[in-house]
N, C-alpha and C. Protein backbone atom coordinates (compact mmCIF):
# COMPACT_ATOMS: atom_id res chain seq x y z
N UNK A 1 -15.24 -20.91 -22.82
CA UNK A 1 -15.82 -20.69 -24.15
C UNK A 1 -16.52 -19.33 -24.28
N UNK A 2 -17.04 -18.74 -23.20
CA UNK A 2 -17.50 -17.47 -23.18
C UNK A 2 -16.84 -16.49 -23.05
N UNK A 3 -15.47 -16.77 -23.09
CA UNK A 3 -14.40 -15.84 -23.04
C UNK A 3 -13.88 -15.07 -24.34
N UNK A 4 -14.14 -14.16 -24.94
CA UNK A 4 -13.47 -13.42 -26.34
C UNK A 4 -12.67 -12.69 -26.02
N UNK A 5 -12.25 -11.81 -24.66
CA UNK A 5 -10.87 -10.66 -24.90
C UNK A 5 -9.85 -11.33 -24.79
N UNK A 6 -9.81 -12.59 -24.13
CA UNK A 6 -8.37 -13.01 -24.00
C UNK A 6 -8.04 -14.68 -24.90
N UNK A 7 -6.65 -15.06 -25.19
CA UNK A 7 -7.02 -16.38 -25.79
C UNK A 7 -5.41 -17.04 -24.63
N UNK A 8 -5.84 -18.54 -24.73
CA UNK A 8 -4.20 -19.31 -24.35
C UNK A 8 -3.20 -18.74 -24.83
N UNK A 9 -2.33 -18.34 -23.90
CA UNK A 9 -0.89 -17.51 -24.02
C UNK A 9 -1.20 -16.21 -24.05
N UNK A 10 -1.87 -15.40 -24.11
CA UNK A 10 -2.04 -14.24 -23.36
C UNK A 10 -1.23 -13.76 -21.87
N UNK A 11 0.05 -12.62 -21.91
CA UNK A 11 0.56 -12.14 -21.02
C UNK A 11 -0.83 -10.99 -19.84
N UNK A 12 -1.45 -11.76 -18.73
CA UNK A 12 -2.33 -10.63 -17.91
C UNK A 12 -1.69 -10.40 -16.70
N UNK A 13 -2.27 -9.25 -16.34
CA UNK A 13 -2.14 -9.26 -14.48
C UNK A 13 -3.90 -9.43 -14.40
N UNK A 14 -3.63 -9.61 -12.80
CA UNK A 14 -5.17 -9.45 -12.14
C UNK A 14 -5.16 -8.89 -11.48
N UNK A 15 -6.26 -7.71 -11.00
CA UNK A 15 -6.60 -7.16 -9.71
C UNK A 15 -6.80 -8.19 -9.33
N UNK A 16 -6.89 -8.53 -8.06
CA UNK A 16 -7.20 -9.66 -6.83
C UNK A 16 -8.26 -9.55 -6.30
N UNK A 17 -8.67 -8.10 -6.26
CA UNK A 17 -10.12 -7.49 -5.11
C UNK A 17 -11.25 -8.17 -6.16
N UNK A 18 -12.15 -8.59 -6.13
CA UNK A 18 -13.40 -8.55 -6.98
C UNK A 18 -14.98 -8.24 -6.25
N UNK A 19 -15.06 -6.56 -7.14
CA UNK A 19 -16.56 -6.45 -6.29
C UNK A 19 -17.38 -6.94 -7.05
N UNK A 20 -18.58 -6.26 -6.47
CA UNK A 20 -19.98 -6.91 -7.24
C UNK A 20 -20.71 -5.86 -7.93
N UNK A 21 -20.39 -4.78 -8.30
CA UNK A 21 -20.87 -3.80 -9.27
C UNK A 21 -22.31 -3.50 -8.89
N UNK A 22 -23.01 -4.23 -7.88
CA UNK A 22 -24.25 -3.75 -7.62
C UNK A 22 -24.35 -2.82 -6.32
N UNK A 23 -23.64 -3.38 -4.95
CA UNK A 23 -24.05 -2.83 -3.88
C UNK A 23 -24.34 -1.39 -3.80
N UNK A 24 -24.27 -0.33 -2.96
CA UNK A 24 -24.51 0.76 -2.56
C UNK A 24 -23.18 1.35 -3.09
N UNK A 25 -21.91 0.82 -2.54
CA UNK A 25 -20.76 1.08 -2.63
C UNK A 25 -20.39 1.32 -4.07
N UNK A 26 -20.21 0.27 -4.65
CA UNK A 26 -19.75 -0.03 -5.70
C UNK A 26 -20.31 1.08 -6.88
N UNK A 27 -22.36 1.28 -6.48
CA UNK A 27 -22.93 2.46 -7.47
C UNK A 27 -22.67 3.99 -7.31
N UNK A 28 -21.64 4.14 -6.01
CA UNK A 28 -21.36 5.42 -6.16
C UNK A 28 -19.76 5.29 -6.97
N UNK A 29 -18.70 4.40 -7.55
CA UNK A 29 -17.88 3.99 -7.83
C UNK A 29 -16.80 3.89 -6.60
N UNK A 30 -17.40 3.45 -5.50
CA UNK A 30 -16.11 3.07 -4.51
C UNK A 30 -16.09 1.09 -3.83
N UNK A 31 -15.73 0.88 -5.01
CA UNK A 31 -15.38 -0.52 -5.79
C UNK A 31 -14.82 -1.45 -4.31
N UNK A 32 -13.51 -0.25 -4.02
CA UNK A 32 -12.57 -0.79 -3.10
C UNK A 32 -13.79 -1.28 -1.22
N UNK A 33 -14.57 -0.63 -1.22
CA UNK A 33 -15.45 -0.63 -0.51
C UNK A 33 -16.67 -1.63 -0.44
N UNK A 34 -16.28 -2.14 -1.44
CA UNK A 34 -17.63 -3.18 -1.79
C UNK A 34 -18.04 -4.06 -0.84
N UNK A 35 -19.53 -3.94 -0.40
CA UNK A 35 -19.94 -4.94 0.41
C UNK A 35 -20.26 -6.37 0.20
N UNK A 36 -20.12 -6.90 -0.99
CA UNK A 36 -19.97 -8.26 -1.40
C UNK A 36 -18.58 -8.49 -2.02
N UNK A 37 -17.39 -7.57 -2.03
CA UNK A 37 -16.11 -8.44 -2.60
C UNK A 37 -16.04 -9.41 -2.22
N UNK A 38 -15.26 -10.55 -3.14
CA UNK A 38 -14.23 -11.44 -3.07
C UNK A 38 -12.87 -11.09 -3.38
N UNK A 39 -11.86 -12.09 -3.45
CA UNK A 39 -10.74 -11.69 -3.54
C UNK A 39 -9.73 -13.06 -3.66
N UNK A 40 -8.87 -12.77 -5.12
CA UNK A 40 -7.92 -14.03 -4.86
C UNK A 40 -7.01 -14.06 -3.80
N UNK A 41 -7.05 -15.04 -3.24
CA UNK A 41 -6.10 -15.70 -2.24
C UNK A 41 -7.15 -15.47 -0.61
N UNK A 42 -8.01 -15.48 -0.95
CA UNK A 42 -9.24 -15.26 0.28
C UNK A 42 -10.48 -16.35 -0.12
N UNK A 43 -11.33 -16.00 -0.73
CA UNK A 43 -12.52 -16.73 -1.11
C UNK A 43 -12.09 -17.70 -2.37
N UNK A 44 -10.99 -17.33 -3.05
CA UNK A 44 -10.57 -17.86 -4.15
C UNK A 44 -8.83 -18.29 -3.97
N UNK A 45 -8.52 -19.52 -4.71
CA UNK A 45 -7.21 -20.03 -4.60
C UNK A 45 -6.23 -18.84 -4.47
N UNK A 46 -5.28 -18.37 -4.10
CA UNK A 46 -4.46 -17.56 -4.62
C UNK A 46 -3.13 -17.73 -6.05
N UNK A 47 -1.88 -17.07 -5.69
CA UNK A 47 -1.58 -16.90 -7.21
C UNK A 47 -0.10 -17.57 -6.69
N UNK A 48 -0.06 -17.52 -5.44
CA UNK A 48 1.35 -18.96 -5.80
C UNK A 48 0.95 -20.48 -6.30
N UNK A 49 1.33 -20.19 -7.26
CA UNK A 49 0.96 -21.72 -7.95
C UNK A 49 1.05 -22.01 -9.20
N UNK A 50 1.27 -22.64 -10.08
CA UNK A 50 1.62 -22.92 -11.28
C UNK A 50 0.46 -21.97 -12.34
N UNK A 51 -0.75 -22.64 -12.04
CA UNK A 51 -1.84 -22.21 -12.55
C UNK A 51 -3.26 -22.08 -11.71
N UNK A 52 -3.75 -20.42 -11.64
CA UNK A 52 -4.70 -19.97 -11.09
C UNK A 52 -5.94 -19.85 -11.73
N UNK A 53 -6.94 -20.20 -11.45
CA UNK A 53 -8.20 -19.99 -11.72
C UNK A 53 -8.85 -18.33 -11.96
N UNK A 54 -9.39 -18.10 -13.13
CA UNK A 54 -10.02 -16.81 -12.77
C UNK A 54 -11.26 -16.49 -12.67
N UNK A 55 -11.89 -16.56 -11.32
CA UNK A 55 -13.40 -16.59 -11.39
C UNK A 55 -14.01 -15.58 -12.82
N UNK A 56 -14.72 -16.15 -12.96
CA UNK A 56 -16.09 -15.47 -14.51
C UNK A 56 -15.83 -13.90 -14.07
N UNK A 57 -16.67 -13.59 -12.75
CA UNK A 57 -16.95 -12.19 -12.33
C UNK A 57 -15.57 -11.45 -12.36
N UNK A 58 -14.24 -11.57 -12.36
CA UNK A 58 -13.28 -10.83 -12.61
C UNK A 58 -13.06 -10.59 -13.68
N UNK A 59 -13.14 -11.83 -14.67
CA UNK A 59 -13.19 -11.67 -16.55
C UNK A 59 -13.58 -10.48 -16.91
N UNK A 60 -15.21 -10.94 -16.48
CA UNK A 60 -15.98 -9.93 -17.26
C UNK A 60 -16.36 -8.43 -16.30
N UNK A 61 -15.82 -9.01 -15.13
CA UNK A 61 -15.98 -6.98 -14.54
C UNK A 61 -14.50 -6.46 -14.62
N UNK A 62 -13.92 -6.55 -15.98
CA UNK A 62 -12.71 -5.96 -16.08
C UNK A 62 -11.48 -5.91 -14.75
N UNK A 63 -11.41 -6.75 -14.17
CA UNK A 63 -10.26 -7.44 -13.32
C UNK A 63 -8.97 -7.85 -14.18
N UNK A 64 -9.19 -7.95 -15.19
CA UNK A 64 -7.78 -9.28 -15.79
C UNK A 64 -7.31 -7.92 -17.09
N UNK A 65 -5.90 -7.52 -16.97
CA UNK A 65 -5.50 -6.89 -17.70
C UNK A 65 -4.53 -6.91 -18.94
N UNK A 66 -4.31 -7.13 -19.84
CA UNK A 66 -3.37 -7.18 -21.10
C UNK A 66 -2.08 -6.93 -20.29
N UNK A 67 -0.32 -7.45 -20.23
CA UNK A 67 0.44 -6.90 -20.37
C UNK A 67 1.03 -6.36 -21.38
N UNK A 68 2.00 -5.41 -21.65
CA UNK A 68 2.37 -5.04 -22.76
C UNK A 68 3.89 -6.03 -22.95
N UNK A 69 4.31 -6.50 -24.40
CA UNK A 69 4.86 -7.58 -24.20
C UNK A 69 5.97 -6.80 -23.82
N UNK A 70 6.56 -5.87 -23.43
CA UNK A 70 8.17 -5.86 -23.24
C UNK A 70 8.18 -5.58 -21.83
N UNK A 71 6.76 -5.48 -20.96
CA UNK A 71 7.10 -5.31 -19.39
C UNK A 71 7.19 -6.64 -18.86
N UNK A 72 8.43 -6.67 -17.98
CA UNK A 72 8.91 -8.02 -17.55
C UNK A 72 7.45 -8.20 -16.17
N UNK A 73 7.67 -9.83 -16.27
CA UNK A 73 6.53 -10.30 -15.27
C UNK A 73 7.00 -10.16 -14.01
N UNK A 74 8.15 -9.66 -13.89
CA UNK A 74 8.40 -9.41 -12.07
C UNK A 74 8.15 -7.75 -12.03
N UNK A 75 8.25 -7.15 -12.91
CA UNK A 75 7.73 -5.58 -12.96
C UNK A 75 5.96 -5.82 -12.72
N UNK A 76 5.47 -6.93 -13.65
CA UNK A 76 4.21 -6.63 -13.92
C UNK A 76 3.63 -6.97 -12.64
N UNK A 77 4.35 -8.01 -11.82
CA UNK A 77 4.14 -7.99 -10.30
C UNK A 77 3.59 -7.30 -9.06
N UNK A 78 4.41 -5.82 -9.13
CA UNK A 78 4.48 -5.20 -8.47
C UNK A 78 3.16 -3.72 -8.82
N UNK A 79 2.80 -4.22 -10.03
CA UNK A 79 1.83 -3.18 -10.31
C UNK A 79 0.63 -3.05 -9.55
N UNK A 80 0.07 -4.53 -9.04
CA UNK A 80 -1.02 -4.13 -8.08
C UNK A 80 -0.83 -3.45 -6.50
N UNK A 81 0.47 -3.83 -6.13
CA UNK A 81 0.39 -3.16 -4.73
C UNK A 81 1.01 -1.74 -4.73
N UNK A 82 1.59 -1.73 -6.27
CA UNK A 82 2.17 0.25 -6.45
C UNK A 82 0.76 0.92 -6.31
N UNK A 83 -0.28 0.19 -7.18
CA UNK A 83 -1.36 1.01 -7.24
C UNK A 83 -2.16 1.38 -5.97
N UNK A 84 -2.40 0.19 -5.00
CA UNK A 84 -2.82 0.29 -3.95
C UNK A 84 -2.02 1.56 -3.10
N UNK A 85 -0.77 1.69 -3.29
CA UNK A 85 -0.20 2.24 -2.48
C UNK A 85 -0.11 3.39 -3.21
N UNK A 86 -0.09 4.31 -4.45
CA UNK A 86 -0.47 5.56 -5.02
C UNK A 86 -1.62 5.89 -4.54
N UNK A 87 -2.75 5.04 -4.28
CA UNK A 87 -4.13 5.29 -3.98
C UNK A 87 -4.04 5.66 -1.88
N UNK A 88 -3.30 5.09 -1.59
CA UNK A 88 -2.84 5.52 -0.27
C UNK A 88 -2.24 7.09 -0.32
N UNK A 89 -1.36 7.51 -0.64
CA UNK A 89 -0.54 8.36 -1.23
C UNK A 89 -1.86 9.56 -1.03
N UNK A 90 -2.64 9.26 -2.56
CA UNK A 90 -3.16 10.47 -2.54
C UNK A 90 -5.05 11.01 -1.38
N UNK A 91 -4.81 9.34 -0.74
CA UNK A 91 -5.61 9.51 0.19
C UNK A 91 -4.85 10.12 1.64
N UNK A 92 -3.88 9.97 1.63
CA UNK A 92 -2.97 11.11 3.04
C UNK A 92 -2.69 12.28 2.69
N UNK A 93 -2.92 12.51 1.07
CA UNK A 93 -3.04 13.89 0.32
C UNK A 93 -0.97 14.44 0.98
N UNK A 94 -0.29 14.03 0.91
CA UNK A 94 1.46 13.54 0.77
C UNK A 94 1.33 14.85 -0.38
N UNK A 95 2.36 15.75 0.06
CA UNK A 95 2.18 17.08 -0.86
C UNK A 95 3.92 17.85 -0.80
N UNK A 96 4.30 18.37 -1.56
CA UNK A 96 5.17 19.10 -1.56
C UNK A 96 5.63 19.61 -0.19
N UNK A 97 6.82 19.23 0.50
CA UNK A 97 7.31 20.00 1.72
C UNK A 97 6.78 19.30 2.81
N UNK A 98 5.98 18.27 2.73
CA UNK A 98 5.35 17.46 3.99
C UNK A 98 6.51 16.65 4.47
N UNK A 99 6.37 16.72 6.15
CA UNK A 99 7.01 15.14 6.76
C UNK A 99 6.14 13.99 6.78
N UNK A 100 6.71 13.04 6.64
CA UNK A 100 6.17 12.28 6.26
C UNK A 100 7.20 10.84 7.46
N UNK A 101 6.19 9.93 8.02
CA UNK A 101 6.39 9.01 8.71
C UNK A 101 5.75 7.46 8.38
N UNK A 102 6.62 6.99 7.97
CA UNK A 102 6.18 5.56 7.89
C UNK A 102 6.58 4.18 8.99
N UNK A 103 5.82 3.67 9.58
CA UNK A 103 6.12 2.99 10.07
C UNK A 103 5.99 1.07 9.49
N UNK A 104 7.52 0.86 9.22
CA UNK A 104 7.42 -0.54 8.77
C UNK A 104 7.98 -0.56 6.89
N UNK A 105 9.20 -1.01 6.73
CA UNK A 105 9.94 -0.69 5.33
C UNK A 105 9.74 -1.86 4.89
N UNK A 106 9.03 -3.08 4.95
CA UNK A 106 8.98 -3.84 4.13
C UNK A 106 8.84 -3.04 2.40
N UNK A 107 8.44 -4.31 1.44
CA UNK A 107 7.92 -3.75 0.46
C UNK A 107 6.89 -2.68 0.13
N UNK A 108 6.14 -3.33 0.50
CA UNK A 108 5.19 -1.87 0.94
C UNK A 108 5.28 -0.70 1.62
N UNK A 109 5.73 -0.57 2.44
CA UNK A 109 6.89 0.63 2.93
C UNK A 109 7.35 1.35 2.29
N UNK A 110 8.36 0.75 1.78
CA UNK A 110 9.24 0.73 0.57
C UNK A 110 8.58 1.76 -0.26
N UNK A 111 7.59 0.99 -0.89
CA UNK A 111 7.03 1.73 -2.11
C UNK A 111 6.20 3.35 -1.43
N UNK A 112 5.74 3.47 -0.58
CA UNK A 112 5.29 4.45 0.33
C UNK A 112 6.22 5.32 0.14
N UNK A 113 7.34 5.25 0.97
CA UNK A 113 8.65 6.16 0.38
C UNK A 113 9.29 6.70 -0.93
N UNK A 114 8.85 5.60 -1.75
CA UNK A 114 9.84 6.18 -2.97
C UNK A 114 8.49 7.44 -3.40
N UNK A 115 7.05 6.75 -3.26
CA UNK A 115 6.27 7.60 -3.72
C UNK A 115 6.01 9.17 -2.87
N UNK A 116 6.23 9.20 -2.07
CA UNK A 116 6.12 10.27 -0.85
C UNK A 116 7.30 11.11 -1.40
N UNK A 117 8.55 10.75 -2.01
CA UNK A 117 9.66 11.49 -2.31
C UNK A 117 9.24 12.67 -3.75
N UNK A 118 8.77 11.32 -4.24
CA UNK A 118 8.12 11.78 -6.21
C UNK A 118 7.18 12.74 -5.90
N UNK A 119 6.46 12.81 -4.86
CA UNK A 119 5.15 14.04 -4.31
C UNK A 119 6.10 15.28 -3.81
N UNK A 120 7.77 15.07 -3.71
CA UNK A 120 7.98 16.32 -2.86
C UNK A 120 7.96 16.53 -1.39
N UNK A 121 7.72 15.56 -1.00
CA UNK A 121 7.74 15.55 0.64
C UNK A 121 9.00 15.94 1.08
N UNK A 122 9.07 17.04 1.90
CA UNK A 122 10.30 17.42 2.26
C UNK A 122 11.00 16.89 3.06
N UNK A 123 10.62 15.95 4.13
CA UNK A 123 11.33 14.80 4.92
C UNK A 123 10.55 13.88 5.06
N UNK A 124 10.97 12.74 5.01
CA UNK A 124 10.54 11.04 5.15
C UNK A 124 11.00 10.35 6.06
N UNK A 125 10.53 10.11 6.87
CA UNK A 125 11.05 9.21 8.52
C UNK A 125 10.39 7.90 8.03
N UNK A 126 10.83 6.95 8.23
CA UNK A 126 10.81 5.62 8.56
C UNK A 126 11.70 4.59 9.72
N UNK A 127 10.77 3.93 10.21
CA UNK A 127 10.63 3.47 11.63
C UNK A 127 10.49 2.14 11.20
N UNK A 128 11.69 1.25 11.67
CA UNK A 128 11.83 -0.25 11.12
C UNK A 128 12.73 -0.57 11.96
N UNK A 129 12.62 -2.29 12.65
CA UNK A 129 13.16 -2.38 13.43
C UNK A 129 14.45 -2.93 12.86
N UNK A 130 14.06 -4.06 11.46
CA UNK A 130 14.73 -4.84 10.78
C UNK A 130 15.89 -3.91 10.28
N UNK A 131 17.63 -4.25 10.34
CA UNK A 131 18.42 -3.49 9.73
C UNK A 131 18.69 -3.55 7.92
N UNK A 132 18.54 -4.80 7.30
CA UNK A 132 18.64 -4.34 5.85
C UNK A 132 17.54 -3.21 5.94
N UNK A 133 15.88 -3.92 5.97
CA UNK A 133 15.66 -3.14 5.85
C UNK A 133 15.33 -1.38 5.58
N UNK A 134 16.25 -1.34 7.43
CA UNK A 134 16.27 0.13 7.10
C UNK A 134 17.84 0.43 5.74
N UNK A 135 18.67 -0.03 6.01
CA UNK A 135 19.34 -0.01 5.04
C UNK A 135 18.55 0.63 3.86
N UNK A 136 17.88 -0.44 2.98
CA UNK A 136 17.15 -0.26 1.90
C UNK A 136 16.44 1.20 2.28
N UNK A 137 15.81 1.55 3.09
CA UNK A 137 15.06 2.37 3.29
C UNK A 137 16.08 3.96 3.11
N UNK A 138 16.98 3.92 3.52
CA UNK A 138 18.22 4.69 2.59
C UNK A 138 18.67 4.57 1.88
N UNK A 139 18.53 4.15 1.20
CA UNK A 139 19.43 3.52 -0.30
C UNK A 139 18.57 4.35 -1.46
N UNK A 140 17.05 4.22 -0.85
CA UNK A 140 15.53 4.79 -1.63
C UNK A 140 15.47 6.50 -1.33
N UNK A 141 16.28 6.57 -0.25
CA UNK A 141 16.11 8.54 0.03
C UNK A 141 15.54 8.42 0.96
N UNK A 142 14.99 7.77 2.11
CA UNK A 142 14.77 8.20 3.86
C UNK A 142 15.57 9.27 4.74
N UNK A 143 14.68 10.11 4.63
CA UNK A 143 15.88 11.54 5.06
C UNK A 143 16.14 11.07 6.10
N UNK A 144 15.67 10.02 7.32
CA UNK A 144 15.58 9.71 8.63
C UNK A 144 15.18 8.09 8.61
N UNK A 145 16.14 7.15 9.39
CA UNK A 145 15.61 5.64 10.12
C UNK A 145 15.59 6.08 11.00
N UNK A 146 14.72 5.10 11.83
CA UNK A 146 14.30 5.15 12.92
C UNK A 146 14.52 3.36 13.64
N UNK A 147 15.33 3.36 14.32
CA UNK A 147 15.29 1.84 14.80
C UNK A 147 14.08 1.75 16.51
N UNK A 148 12.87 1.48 16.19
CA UNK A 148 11.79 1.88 17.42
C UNK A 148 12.31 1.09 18.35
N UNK A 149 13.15 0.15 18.34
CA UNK A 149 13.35 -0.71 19.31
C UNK A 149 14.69 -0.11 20.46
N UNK A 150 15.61 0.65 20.20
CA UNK A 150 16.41 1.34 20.30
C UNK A 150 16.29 2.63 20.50
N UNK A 151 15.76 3.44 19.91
CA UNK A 151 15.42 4.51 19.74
C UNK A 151 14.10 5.40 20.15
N UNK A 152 13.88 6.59 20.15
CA UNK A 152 12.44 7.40 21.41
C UNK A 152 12.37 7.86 19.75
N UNK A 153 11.24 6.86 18.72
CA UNK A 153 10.77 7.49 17.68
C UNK A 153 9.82 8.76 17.88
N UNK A 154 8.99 8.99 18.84
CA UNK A 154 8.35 9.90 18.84
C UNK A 154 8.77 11.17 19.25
N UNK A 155 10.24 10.62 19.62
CA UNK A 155 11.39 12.32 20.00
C UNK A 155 11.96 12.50 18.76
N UNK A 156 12.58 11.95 17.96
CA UNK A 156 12.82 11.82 16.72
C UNK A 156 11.94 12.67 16.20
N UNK A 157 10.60 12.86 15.79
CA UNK A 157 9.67 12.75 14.99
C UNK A 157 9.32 14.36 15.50
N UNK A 158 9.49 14.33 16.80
CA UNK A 158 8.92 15.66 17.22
C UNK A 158 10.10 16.59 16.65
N UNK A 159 11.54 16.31 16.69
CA UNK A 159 12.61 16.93 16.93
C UNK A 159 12.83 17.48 15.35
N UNK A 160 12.33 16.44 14.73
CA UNK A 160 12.48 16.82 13.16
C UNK A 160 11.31 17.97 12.59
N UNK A 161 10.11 17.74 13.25
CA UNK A 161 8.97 18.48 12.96
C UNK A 161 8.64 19.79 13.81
N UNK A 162 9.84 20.76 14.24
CA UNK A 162 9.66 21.32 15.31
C UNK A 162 8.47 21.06 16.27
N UNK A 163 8.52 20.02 16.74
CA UNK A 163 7.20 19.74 17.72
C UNK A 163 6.01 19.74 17.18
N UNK A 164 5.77 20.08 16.15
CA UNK A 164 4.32 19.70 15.43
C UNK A 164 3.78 18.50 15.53
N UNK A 165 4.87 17.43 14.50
CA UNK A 165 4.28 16.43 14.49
C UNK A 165 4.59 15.81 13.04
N UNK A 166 3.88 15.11 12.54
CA UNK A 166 3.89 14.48 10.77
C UNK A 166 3.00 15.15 10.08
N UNK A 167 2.68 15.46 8.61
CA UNK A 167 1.88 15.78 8.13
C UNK A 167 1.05 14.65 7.63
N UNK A 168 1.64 13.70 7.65
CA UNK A 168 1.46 12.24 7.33
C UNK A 168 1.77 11.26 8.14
N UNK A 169 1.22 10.27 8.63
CA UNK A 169 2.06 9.04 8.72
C UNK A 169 1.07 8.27 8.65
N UNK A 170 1.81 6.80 7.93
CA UNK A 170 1.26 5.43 6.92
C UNK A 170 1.77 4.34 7.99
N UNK A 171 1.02 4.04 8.66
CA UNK A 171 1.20 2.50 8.99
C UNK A 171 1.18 1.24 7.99
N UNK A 172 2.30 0.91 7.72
CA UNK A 172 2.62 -0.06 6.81
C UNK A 172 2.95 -1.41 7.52
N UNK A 173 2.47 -1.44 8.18
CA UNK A 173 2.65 -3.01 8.92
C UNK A 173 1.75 -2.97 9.68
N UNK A 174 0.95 -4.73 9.56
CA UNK A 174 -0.44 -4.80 10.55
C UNK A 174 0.38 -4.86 12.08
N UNK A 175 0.71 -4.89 13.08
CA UNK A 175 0.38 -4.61 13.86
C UNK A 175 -0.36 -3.50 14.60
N UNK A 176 -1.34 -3.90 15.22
CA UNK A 176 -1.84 -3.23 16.23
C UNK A 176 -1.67 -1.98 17.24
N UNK A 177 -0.97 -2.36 17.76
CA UNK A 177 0.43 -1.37 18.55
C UNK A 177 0.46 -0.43 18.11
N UNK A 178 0.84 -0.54 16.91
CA UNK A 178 1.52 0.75 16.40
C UNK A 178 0.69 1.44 15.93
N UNK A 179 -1.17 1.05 16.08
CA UNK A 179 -1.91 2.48 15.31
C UNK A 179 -2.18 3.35 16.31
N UNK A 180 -2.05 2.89 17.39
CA UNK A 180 -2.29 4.36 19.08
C UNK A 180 -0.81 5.04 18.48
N UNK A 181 0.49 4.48 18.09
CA UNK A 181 1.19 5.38 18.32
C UNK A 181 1.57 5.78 17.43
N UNK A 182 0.69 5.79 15.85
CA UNK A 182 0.51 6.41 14.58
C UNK A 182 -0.43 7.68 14.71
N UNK A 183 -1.67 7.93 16.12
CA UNK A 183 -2.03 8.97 16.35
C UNK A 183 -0.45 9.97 17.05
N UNK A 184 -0.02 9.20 17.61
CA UNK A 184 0.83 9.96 19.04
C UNK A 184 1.87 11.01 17.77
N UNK A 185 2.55 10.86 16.47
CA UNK A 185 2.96 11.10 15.39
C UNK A 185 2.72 12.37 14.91
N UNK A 186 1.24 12.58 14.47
CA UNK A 186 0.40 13.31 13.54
C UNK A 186 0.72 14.66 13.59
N UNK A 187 0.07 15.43 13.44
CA UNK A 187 0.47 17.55 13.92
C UNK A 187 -1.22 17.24 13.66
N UNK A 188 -1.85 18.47 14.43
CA UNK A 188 -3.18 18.40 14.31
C UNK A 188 -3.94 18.98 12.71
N UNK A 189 -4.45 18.42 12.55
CA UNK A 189 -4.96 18.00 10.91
C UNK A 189 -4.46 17.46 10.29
N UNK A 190 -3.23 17.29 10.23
CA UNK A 190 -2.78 16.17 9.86
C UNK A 190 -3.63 13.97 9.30
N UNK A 191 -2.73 13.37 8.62
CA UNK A 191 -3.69 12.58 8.46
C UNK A 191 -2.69 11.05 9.00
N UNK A 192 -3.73 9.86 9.01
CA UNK A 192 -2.59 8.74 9.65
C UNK A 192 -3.81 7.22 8.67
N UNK A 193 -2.81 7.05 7.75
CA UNK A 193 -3.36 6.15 7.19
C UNK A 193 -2.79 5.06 7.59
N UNK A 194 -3.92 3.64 8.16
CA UNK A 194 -3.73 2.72 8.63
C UNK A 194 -3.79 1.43 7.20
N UNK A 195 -2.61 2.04 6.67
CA UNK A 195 -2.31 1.32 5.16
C UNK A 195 -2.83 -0.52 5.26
N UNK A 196 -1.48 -1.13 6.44
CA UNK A 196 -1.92 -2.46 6.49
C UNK A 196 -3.41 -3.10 6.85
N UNK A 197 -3.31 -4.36 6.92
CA UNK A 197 -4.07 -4.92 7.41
C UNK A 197 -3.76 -5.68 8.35
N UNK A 198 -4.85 -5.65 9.53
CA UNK A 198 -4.92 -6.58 10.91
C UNK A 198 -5.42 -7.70 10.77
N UNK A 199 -5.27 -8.38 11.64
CA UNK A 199 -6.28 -9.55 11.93
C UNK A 199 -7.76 -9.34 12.64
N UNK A 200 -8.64 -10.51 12.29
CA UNK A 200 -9.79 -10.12 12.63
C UNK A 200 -9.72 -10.21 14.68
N UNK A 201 -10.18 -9.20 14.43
CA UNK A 201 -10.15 -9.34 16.47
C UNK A 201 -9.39 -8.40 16.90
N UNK A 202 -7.80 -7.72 15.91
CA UNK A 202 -7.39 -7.21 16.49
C UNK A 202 -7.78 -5.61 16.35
């Protein structure tokens, strides 16, 4: 009943993250940082399911967004983890003429690449063990697969970068493992964003 921007049948997305607009974090505007978030599908039900709950504090701290009616709901889908992953993008600062290394083509991967291409990156390596995958991962413009299981990715990587290194590389899959050998990658100054997420412990 305290609800006025939206009514029943309203097309939304939701951010998922929900901070608390007060902490330290949040008052310099780094939201994503918040020391009291919640988050659907963590503290709150998640969104496989017929019908999801939207805590109050997402309502009203602008979480829940209008779609526009002609964007389809499997497009409108994909809008929260494009964003996450533009916000990756321009945190590895991915620039005209960069190599660029991703390790792990899932979806998120995926989207890493197509965006790394749209920046101009002059080569894109991706490192996937899965074969559609890498498939897909050419299909999108991967100047380079990398099968790590098969293959000396870090000869690859050197061989492409005259021995420098990456100007980038995005760990896109939580394992562990692979963030020692997301440094081993880099060219010095270079940057190595540890995109996924781990488990606690690891």
């Amino acid at each position: 009943p305290d609800v006025g921007e939206f009514r029943p049948g309203d097309r939304v997305g939701v951010a998922p993250v929900i901070p608390c607009h007060t902490c330290a974090y949040c008052k310099k505007g780094r939201e994503n940082l918040c020391a009291n978030r919640t988050a659907l599908g963590y503290e709150y039900e998640g969104a496989f399911a017929e019908y999801v709950r939207i805590p109050a504090a997402a309502v009203h701290g602008g979480n829940v967004y209008r779609l526009p009616a002609d964007l389809p709901f499997e497009a409108a889908a994909l809008a929260e983890p494009l964003a996450c992953c533009v916000n990756g993008q321009r945190n590895s600062q991915v620039g005209l003429g960069d190599a660029v290394v991703i390790l792990g083509a899932g979806p998120i991967g995926l989207m890493h690449l197509a965006l790394a291409k749209a920046a101009g990156a002059g080569r894109v390596i991706v490192s996937e063990p899965n074969d559609r995958r890498r498939s897909m991962a050419l299909e999108l413009g991967a100047d380079l697969v990398v099968n790590p299981e098969v293959e000396d990715l870090n000869g690859v990587v050197k061989n492409a970068t005259d021995r420098l290194g990456a100007d980038a590389v995005i760990l896109a899959i939580g394992i562990p493992a692979l963030a020692e050998q997301a440094l081993t990658l880099v060219r010095k100054g270079g940057s190595v964003n540890f995109f996924a997420g781990f488990s606690v412990g690891d």
